[in-house]
PDB file of N, CA and C in Angstrom:
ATOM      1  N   UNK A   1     152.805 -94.005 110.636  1.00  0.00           N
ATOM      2  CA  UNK A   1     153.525 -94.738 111.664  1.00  0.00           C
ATOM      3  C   UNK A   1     153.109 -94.170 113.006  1.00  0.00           C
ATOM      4  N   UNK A   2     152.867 -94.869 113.940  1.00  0.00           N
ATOM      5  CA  UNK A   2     152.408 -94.706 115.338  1.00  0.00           C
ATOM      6  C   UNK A   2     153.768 -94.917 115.945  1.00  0.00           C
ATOM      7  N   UNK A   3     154.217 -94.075 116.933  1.00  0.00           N
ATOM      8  CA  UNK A   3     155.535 -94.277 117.776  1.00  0.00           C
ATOM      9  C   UNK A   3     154.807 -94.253 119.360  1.00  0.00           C
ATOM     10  N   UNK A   4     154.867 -96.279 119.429  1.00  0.00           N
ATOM     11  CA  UNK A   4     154.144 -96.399 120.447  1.00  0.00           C
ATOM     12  C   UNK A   4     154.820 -96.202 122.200  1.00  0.00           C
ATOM     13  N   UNK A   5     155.868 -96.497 122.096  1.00  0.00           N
ATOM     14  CA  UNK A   5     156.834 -96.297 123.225  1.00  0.00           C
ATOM     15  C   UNK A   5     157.751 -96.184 123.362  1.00  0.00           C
ATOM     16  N   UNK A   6     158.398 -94.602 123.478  1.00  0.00           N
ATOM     17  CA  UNK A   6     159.723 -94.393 123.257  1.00  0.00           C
ATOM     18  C   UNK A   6     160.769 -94.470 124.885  1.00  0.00           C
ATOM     19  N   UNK A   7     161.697 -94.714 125.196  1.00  0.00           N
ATOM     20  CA  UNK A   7     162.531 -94.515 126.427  1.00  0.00           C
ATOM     21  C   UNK A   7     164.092 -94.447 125.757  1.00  0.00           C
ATOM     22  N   UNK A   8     164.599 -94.241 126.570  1.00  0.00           N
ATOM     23  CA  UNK A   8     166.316 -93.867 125.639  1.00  0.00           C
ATOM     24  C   UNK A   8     167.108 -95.395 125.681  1.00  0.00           C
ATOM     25  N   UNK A   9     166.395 -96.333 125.753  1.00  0.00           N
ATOM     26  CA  UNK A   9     167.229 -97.632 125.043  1.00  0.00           C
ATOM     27  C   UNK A   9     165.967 -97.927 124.402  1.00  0.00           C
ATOM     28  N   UNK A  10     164.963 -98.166 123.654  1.00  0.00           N
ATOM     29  CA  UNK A  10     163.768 -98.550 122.985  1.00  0.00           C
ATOM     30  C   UNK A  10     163.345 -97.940 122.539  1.00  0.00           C
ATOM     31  N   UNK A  11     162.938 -97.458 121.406  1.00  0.00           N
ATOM     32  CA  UNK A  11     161.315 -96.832 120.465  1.00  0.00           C
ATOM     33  C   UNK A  11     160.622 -98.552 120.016  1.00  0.00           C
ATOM     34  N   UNK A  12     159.431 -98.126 119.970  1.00  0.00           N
ATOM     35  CA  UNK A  12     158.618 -99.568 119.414  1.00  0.00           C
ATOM     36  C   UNK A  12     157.694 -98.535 118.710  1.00  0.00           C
ATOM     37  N   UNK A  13     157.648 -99.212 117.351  1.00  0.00           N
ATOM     38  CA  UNK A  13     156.624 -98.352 116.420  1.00  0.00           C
ATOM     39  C   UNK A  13     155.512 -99.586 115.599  1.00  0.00           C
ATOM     40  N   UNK A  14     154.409 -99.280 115.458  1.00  0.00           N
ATOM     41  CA  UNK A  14     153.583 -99.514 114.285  1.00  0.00           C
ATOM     42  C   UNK A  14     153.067 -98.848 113.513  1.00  0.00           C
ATOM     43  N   UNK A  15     153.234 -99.553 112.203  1.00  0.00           N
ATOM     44  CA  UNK A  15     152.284 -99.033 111.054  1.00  0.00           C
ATOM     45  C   UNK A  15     151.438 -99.935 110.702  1.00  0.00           C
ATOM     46  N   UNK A  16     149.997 -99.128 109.570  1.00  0.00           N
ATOM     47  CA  UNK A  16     149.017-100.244 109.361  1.00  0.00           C
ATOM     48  C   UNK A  16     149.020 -99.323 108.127  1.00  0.00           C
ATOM     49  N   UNK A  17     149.217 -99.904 106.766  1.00  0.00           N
ATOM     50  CA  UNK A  17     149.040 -99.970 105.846  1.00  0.00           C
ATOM     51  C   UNK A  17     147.821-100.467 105.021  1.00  0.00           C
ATOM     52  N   UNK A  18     147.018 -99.826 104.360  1.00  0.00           N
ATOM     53  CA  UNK A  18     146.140-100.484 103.359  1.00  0.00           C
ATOM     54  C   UNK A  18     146.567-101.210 101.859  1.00  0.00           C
ATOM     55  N   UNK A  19     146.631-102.531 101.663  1.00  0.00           N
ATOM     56  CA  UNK A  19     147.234-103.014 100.694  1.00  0.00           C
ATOM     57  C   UNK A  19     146.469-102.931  99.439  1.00  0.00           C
ATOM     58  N   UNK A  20     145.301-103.955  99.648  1.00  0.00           N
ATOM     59  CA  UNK A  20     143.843-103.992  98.822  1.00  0.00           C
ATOM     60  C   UNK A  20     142.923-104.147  99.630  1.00  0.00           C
ATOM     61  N   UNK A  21     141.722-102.950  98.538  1.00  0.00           N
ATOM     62  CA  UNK A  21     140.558-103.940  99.475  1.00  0.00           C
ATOM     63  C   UNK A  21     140.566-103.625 100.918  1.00  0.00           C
ATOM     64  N   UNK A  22     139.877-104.647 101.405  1.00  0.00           N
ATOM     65  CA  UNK A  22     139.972-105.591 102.831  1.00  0.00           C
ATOM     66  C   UNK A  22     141.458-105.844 103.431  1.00  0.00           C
ATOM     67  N   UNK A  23     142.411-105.877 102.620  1.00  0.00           N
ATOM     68  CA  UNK A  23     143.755-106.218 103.373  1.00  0.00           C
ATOM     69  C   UNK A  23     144.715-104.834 103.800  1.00  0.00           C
ATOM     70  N   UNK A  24     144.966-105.674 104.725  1.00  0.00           N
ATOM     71  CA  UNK A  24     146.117-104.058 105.525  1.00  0.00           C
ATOM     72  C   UNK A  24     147.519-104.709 105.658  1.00  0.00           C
ATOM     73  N   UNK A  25     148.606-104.434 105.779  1.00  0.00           N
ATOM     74  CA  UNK A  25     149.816-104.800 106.504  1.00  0.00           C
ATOM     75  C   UNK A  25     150.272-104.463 107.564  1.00  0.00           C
ATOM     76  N   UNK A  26     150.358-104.929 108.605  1.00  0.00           N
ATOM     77  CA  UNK A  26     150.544-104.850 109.929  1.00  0.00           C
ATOM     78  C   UNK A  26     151.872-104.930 110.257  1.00  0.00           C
ATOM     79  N   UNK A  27     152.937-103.892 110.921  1.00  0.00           N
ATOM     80  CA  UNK A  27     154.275-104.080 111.153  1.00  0.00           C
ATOM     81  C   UNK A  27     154.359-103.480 112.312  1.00  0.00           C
ATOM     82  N   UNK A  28     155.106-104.471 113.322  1.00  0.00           N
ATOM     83  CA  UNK A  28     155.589-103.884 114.505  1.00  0.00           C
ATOM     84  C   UNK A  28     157.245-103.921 114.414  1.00  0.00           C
ATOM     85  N   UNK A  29     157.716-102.750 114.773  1.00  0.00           N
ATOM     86  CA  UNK A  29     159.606-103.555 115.185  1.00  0.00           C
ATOM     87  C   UNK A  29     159.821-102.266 116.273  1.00  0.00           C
ATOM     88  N   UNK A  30     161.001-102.537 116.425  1.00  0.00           N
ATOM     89  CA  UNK A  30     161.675-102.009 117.559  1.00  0.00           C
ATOM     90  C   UNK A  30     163.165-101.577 117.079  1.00  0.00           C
ATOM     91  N   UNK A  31     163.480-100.520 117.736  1.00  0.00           N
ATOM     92  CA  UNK A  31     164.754 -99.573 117.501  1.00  0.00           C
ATOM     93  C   UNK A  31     165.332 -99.215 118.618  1.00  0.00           C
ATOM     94  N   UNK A  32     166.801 -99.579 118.772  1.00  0.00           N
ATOM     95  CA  UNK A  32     167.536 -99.977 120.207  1.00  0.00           C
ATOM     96  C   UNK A  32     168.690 -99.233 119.674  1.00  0.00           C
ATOM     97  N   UNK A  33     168.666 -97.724 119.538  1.00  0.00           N
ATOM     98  CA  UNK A  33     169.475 -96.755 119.380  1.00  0.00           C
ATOM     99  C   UNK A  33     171.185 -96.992 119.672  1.00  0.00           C
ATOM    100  N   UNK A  34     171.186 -97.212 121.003  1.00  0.00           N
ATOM    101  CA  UNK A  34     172.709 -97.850 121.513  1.00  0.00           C
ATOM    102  C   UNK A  34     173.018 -99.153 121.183  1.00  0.00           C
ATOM    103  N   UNK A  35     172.212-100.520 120.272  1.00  0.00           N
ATOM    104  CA  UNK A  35     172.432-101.415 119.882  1.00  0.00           C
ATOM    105  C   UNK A  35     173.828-101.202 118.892  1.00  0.00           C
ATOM    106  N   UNK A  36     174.899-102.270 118.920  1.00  0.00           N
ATOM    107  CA  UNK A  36     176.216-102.345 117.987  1.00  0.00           C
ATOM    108  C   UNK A  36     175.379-101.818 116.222  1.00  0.00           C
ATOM    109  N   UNK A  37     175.087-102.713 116.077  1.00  0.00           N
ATOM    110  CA  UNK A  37     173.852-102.269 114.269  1.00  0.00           C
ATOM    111  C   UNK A  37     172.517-101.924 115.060  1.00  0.00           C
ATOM    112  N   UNK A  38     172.763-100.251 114.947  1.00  0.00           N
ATOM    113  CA  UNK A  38     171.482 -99.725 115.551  1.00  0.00           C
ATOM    114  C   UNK A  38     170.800 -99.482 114.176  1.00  0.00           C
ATOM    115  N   UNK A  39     169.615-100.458 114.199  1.00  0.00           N
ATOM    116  CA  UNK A  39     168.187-100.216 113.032  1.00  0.00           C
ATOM    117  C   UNK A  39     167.169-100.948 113.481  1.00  0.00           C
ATOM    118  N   UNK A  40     165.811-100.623 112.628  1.00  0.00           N
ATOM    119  CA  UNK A  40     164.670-101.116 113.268  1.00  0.00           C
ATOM    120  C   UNK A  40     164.684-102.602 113.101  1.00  0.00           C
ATOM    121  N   UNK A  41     164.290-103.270 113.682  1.00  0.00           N
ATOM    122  CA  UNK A  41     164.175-104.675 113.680  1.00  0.00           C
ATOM    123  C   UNK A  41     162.428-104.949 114.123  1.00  0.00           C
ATOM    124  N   UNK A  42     162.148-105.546 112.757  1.00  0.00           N
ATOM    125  CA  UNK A  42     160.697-106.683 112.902  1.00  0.00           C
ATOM    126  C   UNK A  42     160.371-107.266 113.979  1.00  0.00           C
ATOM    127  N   UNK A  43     159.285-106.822 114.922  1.00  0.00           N
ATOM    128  CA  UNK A  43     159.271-107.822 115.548  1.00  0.00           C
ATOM    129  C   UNK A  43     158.157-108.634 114.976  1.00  0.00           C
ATOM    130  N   UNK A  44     156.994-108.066 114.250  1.00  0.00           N
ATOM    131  CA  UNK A  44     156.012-108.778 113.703  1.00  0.00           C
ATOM    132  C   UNK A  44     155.612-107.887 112.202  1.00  0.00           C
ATOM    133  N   UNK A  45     155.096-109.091 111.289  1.00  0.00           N
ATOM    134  CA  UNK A  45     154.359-108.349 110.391  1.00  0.00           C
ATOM    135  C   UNK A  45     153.513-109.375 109.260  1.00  0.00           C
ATOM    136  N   UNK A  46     152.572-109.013 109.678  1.00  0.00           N
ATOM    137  CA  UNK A  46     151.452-109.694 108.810  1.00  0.00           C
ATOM    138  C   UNK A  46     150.419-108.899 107.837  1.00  0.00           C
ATOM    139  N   UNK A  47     149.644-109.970 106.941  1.00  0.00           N
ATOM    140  CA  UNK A  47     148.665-109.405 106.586  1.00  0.00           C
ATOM    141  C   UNK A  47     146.883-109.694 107.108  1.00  0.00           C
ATOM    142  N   UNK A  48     146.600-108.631 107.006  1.00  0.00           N
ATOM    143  CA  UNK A  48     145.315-108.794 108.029  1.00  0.00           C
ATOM    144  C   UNK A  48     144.261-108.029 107.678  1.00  0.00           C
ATOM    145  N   UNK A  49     143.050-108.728 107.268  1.00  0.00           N
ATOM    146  CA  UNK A  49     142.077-107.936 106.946  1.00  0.00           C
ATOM    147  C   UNK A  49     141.507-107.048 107.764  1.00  0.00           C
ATOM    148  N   UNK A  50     140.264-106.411 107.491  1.00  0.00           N
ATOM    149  CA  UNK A  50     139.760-105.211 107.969  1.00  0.00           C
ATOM    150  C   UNK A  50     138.939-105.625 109.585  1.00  0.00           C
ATOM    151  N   UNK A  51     138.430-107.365 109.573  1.00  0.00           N
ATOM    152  CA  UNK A  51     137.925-107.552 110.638  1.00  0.00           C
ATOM    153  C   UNK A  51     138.941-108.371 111.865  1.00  0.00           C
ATOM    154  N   UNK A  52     139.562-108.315 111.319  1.00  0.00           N
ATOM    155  CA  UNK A  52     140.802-108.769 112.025  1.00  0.00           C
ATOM    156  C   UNK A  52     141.572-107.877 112.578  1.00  0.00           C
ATOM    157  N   UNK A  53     142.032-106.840 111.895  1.00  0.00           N
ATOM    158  CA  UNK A  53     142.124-105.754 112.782  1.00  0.00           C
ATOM    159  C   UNK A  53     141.325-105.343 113.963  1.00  0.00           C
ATOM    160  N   UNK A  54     140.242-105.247 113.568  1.00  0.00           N
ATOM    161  CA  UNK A  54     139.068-105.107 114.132  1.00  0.00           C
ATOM    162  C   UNK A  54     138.715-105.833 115.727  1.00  0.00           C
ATOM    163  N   UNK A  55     139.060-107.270 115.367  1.00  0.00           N
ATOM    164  CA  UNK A  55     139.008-108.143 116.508  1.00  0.00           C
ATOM    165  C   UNK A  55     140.063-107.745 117.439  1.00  0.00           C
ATOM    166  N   UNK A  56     141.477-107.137 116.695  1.00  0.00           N
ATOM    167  CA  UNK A  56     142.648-107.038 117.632  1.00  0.00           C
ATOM    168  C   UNK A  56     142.817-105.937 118.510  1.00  0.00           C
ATOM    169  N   UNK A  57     141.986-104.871 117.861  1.00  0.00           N
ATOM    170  CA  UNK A  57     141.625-103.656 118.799  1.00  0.00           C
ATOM    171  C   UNK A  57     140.886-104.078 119.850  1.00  0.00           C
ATOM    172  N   UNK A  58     139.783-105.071 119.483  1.00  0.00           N
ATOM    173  CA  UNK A  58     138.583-104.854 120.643  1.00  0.00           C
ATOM    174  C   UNK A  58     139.820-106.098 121.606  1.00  0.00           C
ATOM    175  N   UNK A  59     140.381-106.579 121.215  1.00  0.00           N
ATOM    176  CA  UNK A  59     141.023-107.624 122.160  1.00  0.00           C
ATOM    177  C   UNK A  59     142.280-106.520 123.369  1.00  0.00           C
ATOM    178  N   UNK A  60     142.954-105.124 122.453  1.00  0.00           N
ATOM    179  CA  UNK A  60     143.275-104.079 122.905  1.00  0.00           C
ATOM    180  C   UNK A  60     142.318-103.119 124.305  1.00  0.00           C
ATOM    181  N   UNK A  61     141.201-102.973 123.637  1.00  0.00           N
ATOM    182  CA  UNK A  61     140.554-102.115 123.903  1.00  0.00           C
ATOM    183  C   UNK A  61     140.086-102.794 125.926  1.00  0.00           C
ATOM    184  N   UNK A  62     139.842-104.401 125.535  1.00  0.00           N
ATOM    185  CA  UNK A  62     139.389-104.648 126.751  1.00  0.00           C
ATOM    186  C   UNK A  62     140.609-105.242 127.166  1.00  0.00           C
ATOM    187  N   UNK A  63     141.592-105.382 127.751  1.00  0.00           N
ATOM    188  CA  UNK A  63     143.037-105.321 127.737  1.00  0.00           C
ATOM    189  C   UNK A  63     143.532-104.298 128.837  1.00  0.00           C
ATOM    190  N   UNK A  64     143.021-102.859 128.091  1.00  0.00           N
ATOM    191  CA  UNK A  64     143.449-101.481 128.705  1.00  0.00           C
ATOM    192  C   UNK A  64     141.831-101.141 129.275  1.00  0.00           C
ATOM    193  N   UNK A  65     140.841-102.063 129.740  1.00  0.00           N
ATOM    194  CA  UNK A  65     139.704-101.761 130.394  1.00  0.00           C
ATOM    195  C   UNK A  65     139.762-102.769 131.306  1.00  0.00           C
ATOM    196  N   UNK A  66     140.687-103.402 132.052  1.00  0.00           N
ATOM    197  CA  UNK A  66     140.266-104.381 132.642  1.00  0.00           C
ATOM    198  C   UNK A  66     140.735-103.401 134.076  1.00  0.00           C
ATOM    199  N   UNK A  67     139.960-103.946 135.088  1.00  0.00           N
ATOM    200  CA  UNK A  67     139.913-103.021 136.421  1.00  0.00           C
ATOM    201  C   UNK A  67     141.477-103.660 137.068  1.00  0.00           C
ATOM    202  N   UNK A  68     142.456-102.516 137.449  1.00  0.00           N
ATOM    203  CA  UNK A  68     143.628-102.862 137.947  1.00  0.00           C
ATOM    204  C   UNK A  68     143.535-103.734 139.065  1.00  0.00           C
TER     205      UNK A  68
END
């Protein structure tokens, strides 16, 4: 699990799981500590092969390279 951004009302975490093969499981959710039912909640989760991942980094990668 990656704990991508924590602040004291939010954590947002992902994991990437290897299922089979080529396939991974992809889960994002979010955890809102002071929420009434404080637990993680889904915000996404799919399955996604190895180049698909792949594409979503480089779609990441130039994302966090673009000149401010």
């Amino acid at each position: 699990m990656a704990n991508t951004q924590t602040t004291p009302a939010c954590q947002l975490d992902a994991i990437v799981k290897r299922i089979d093969g080529d396939q991974h499981h992809l889960l994002i959710s979010s955890f809102v500590p002071s929420a009434c039912w404080a637990d993680h909640r889904v915000r996404f989760s799919g399955i996604l092969s190895t180049d698909e991942l792949l594409r979503l980094r480089e779609a990441i990668d130039g994302a966090l390279n673009l000149p401010a």
